[in-house]
C-alpha atoms as a PDB file:
ATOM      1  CA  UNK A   1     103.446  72.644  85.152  1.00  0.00           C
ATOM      2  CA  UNK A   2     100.497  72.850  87.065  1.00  0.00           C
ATOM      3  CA  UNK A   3      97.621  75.457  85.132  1.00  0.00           C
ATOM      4  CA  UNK A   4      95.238  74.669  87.885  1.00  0.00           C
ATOM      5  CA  UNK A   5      97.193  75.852  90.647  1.00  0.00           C
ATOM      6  CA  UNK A   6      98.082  78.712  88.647  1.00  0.00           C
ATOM      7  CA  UNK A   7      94.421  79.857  88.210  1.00  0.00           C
ATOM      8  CA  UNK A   8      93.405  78.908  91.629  1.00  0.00           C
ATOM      9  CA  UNK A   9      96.411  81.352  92.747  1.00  0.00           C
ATOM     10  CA  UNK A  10      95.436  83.766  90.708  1.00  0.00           C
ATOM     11  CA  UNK A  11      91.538  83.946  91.833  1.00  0.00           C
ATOM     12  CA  UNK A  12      92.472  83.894  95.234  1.00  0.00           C
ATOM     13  CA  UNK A  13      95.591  86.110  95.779  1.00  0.00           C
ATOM     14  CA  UNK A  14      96.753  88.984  94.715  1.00  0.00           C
ATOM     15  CA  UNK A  15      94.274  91.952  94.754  1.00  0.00           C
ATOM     16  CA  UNK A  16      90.022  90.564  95.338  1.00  0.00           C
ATOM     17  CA  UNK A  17      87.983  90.548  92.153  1.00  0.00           C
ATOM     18  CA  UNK A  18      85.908  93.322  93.260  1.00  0.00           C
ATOM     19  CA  UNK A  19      88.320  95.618  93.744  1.00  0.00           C
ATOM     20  CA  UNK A  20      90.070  94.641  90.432  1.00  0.00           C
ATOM     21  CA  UNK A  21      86.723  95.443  89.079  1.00  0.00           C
ATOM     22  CA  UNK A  22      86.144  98.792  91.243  1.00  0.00           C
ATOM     23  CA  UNK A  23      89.518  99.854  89.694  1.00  0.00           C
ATOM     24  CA  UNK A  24      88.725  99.207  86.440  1.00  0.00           C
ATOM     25  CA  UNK A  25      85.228 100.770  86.327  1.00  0.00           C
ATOM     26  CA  UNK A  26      86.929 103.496  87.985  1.00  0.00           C
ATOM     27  CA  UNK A  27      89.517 104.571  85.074  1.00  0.00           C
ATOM     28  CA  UNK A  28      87.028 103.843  82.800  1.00  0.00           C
ATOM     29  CA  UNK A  29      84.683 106.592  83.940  1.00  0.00           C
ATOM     30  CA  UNK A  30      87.771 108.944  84.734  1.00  0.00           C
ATOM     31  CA  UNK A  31      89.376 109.070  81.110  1.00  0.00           C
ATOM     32  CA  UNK A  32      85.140 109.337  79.831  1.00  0.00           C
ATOM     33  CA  UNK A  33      84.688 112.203  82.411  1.00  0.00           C
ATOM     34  CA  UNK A  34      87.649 114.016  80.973  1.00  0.00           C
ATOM     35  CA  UNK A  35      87.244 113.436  77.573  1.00  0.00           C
ATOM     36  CA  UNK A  36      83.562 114.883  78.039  1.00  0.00           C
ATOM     37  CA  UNK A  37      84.722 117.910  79.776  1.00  0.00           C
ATOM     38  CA  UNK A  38      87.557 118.666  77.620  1.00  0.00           C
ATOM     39  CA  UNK A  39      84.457 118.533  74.394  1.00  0.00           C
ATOM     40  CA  UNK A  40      82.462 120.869  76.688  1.00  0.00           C
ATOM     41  CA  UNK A  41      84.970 123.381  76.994  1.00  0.00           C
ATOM     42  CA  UNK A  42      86.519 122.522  73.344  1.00  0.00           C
ATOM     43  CA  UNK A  43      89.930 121.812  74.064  1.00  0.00           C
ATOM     44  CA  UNK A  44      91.882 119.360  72.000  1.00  0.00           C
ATOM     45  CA  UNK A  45      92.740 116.495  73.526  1.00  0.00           C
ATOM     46  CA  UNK A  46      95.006 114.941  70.903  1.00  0.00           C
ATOM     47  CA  UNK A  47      97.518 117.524  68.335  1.00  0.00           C
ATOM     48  CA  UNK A  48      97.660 116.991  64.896  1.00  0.00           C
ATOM     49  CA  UNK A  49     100.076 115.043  63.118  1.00  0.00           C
ATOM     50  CA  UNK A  50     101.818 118.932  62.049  1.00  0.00           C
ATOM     51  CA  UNK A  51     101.537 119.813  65.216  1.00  0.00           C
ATOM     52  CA  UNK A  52     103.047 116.762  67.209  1.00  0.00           C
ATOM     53  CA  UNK A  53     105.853 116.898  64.216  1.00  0.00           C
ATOM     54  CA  UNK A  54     106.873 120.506  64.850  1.00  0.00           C
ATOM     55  CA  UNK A  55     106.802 120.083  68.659  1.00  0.00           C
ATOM     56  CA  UNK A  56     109.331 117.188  68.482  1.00  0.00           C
ATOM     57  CA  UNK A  57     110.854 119.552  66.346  1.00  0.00           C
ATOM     58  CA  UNK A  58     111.414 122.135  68.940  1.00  0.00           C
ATOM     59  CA  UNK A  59     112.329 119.512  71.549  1.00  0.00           C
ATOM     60  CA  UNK A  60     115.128 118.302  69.492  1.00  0.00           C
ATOM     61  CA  UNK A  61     116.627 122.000  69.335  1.00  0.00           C
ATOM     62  CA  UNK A  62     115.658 121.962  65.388  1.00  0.00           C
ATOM     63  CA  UNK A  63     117.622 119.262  65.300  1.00  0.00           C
ATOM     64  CA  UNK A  64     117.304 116.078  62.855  1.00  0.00           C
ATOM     65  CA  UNK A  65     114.305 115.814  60.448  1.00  0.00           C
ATOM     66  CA  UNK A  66     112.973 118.107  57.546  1.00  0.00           C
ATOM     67  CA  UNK A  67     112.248 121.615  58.228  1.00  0.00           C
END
């Protein structure tokens, strides 16, 4: 197999560099943005491990696990 046709193909085609770069720059400052916001305004982004256990809980119909 070839690896230097496989590189040159994949510098080449597909989506440009820059925009690969654009795009990830982009998501980068759009999960920062939100996370900063959310702070400001205290929200929790993430539930605790109780929390995330009794909302599975619930979504099962109370069934399975220990309650």
């Amino acid at each position: 197999m070839n690896c230097a046709g496989n590189t040159a193909m994949l510098v080449k085609g597909g989506i440009p560099i820059g925009l690969r770069i654009l795009l990830g720059f982009s998501t980068v400052f759009g999960v920062r943005a939100y996370g900063w916001k959310a702070k400001d305004e205290k929200k929790e982004i993430f539930l605790t491990m109780d929390e995330n256990a009794d909302a599975n809980y619930k979504m099962l119909g109370g069934k399975g696990g220990v309650k």
